[in-house]
N, C-alpha and C. Protein backbone atom coordinates (compact mmCIF):
# COMPACT_ATOMS: atom_id res chain seq x y z
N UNK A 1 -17.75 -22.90 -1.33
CA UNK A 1 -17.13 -21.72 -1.89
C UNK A 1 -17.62 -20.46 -1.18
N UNK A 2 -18.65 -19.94 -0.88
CA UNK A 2 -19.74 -19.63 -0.06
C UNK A 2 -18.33 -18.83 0.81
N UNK A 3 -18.43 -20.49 1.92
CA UNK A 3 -17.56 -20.21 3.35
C UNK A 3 -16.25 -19.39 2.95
N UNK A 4 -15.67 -19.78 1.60
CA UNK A 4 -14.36 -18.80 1.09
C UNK A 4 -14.57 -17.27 0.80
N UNK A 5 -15.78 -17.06 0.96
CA UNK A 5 -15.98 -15.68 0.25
C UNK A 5 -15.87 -14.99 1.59
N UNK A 6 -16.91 -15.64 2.75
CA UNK A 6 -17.16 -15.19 3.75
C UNK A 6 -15.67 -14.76 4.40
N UNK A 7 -14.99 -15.99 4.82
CA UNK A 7 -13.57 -15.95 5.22
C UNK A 7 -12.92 -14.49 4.65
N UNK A 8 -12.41 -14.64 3.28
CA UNK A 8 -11.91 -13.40 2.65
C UNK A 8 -12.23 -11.72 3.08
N UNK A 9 -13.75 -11.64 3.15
CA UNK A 9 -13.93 -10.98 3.76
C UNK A 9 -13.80 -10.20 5.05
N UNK A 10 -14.33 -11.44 5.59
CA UNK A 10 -13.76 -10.94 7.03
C UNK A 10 -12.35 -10.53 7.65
N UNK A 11 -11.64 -11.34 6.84
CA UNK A 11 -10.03 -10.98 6.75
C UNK A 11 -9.54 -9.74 6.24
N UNK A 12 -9.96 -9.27 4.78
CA UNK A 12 -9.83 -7.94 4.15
C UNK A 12 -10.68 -6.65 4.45
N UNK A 13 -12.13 -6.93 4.62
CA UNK A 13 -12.59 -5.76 4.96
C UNK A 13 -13.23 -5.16 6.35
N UNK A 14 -13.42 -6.49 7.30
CA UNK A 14 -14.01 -6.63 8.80
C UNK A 14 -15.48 -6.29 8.63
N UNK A 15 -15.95 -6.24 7.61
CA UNK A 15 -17.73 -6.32 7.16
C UNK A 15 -18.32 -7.05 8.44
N UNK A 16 -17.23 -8.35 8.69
CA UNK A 16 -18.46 -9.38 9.66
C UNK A 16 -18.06 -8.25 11.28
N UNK A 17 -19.10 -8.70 12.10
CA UNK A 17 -18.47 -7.54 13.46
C UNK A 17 -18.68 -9.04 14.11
N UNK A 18 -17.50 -9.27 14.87
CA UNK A 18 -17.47 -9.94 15.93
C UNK A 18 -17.88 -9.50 17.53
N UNK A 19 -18.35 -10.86 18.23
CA UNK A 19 -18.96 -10.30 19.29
C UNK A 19 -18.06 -11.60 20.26
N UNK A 20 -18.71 -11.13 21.90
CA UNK A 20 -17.70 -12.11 22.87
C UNK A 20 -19.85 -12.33 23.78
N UNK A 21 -19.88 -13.08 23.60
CA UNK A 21 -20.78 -13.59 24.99
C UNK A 21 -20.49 -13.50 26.41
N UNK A 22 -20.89 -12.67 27.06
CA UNK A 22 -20.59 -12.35 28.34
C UNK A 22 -22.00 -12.76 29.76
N UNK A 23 -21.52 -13.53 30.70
CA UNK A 23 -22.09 -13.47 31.67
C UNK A 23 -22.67 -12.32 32.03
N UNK A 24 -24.11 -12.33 32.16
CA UNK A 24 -24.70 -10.69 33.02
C UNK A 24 -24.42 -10.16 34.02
N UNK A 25 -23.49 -11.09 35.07
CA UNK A 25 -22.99 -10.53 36.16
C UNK A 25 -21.27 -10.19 35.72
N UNK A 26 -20.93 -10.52 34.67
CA UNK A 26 -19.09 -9.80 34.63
C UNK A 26 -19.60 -8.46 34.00
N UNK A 27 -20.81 -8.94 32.75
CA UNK A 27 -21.02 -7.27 31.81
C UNK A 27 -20.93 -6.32 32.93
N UNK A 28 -22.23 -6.46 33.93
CA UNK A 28 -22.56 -5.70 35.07
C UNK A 28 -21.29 -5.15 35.70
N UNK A 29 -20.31 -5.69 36.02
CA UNK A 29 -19.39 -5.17 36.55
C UNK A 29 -18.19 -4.88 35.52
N UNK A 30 -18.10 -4.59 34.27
CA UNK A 30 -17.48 -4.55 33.22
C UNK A 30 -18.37 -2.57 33.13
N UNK A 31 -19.00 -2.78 33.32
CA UNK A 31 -20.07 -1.43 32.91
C UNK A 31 -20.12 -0.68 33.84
N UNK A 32 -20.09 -1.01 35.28
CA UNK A 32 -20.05 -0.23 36.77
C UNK A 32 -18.69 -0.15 36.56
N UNK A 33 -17.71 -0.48 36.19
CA UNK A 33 -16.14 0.45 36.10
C UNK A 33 -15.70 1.35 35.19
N UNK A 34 -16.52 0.78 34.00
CA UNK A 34 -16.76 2.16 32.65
C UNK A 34 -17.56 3.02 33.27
N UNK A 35 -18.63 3.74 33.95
CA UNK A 35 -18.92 4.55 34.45
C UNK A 35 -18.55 5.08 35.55
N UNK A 36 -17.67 4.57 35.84
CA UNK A 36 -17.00 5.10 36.95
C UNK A 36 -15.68 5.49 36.09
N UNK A 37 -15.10 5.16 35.08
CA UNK A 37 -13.83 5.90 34.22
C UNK A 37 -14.82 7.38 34.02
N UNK A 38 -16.06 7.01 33.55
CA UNK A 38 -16.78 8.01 32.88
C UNK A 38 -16.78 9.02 33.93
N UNK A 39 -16.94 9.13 34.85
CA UNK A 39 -17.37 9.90 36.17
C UNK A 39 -16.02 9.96 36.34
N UNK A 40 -14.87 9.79 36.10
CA UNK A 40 -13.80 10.58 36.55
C UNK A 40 -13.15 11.73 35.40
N UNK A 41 -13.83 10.82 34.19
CA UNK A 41 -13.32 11.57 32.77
C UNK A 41 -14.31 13.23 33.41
N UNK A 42 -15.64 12.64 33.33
CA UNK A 42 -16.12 14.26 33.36
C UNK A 42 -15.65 15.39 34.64
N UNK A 43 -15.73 14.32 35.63
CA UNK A 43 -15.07 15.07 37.05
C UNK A 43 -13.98 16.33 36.68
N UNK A 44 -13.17 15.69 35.65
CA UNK A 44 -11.92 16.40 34.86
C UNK A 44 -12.43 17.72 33.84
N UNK A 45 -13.43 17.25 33.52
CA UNK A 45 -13.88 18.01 33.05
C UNK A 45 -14.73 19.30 33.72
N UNK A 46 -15.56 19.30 34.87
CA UNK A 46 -15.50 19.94 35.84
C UNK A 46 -14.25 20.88 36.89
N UNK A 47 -13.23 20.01 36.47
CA UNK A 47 -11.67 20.59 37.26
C UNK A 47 -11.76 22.09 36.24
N UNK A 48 -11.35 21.49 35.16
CA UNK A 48 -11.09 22.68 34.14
C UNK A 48 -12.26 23.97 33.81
N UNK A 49 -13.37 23.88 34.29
CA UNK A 49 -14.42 24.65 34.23
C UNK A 49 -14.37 25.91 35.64
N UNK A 50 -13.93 24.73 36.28
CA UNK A 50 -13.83 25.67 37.88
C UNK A 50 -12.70 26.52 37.68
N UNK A 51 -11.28 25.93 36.87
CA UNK A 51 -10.26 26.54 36.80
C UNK A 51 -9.08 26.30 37.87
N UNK A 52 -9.44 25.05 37.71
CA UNK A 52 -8.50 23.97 39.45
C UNK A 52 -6.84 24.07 39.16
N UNK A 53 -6.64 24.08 39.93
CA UNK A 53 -5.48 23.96 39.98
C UNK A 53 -4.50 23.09 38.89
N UNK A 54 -3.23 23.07 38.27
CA UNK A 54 -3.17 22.27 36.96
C UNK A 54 -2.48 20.76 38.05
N UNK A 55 -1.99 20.95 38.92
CA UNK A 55 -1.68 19.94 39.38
C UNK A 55 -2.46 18.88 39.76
N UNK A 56 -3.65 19.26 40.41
CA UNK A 56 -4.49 18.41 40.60
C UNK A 56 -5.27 18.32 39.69
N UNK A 57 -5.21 18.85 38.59
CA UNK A 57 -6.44 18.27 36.93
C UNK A 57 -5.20 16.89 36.66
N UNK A 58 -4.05 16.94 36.65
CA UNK A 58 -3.12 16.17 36.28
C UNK A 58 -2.99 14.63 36.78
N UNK A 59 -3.31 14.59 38.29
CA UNK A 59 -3.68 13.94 39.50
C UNK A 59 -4.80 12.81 39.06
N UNK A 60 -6.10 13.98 38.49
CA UNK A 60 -7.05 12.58 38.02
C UNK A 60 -7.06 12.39 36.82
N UNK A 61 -6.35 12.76 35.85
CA UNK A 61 -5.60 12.00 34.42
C UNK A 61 -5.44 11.64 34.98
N UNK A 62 -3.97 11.34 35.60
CA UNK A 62 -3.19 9.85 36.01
C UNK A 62 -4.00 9.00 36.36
N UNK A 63 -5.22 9.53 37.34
CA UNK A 63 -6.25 8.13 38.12
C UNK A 63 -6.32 7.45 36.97
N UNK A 64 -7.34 8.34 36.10
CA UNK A 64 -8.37 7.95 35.22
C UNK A 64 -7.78 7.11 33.90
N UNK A 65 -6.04 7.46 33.60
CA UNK A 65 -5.60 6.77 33.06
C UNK A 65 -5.44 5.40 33.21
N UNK A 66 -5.15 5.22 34.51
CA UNK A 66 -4.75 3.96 34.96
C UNK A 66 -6.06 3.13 35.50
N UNK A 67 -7.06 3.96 35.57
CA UNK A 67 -8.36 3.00 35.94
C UNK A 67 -8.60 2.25 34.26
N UNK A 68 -8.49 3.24 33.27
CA UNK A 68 -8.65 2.61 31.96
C UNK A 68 -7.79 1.75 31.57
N UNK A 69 -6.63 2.19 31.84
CA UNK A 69 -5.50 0.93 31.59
C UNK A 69 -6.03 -0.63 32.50
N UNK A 70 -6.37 -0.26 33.51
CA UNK A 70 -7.05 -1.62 34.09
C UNK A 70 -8.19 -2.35 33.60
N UNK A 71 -8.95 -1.48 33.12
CA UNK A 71 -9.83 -2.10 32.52
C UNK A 71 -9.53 -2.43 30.84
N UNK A 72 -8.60 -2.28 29.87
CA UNK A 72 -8.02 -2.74 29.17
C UNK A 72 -7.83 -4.22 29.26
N UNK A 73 -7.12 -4.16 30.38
CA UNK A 73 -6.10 -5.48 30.58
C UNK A 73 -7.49 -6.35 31.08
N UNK A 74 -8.22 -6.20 32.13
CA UNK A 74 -9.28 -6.98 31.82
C UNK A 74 -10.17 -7.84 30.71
N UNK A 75 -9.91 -6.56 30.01
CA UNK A 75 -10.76 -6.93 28.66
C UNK A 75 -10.05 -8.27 28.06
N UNK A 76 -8.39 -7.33 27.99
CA UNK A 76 -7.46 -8.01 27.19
C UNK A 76 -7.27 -9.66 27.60
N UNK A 77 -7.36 -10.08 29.24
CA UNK A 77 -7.31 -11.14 29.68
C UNK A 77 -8.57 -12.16 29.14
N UNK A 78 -9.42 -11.66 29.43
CA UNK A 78 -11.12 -12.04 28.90
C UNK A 78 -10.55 -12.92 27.66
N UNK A 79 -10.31 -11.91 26.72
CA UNK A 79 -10.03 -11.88 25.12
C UNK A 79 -9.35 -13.30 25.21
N UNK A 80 -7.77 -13.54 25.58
CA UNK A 80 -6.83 -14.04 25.65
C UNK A 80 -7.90 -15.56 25.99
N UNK A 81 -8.06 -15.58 27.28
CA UNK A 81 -9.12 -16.89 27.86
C UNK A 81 -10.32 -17.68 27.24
N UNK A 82 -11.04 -16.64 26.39
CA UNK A 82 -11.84 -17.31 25.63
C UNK A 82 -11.54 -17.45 24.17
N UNK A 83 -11.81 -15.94 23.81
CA UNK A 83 -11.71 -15.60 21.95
C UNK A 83 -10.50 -16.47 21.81
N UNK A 84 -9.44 -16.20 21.82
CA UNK A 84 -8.24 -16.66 21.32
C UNK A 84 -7.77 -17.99 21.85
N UNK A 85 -8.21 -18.54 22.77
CA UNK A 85 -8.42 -20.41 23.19
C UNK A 85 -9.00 -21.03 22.03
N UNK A 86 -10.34 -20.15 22.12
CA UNK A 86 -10.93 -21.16 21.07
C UNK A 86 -10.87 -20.91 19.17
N UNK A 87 -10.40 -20.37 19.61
CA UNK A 87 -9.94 -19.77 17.67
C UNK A 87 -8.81 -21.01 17.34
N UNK A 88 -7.80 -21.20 18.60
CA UNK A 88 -6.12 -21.62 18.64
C UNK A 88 -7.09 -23.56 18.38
N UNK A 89 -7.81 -23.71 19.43
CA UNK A 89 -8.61 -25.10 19.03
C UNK A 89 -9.25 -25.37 17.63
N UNK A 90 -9.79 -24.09 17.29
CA UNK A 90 -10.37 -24.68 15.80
C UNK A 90 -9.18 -24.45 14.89
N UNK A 91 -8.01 -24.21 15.44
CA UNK A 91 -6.86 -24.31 14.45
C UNK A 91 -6.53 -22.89 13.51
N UNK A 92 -7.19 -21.76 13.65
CA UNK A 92 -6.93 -20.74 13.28
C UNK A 92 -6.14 -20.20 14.73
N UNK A 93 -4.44 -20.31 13.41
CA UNK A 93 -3.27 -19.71 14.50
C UNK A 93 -3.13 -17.99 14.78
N UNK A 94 -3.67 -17.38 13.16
CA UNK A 94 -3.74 -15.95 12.75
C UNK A 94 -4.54 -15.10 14.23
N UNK A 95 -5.01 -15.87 15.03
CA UNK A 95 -5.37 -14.98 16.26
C UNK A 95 -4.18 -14.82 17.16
N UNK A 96 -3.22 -15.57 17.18
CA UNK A 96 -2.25 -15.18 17.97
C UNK A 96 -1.67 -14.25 17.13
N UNK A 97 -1.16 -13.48 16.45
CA UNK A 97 -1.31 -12.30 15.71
C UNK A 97 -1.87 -11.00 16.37
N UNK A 98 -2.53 -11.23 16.37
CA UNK A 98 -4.28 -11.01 16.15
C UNK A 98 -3.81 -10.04 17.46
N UNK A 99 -3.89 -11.27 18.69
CA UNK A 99 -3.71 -11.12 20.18
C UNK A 99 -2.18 -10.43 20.23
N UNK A 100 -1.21 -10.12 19.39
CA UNK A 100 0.66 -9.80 19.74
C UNK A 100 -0.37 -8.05 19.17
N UNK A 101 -0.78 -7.41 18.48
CA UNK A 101 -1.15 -6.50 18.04
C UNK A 101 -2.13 -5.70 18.92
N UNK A 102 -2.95 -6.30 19.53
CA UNK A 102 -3.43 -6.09 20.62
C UNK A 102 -2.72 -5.87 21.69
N UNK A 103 -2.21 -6.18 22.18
CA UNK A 103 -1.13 -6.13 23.45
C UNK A 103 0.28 -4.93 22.92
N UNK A 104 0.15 -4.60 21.81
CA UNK A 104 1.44 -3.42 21.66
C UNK A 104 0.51 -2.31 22.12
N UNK A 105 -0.47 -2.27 21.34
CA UNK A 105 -1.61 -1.21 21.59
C UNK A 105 -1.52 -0.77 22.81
N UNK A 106 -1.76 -1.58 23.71
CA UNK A 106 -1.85 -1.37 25.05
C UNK A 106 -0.95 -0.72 25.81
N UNK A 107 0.45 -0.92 25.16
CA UNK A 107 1.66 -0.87 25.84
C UNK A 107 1.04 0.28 26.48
């Protein structure tokens, strides 16, 4: 009964925090491309201080958008390959859900 309470929970309020186990060499390079979004986010932030031009503040949005959008879809692939393989094996289908809600997000 225990395991039913737990379940419920996690379903209604997300109390439990889920985690993904990651190799130290993907984190590593999962983290050297977030700081490098980071270093373009502030770069932008530097544009607008100097008083740059609006075209080129616009220029590295777009980069910086699309470096994040890449690293999204990374994530999102990750997700797809492990989390949601093995959820679909222990027979919980509610992650493909799970995974269609995720992927609008992204759009």
């Amino acid at each position: 009964m225990e395991g039913d309470n737990n379940t419920k929970c996690e379903q209604a309020c997300c109390c439990h925090q889920k985690t993904t186990p990651r190799q130290e060499s993907e984190l590593k390079q999962l983290k050297n491309r977030l700081n490098r979004i980071t270093g373009q986010l502030n770069g932008i932030g530097k544009m607008l201080e100097e008083n740059r031009y609006c075209g080129d503040i616009l220029m590295q949005v777009a980069a910086a958008e699309s470096a994040l959008q890449s690293f999204a879809y990374l994530i999102l692939q990750e997700h797809m390959e492990t989390c949601v393989v093995e959820e679909i094996r222990k027979g919980n289908l509610a992650v493909v859900k799970e995974a269609v809600e995720l992927m609008k997000k992204l759009k």
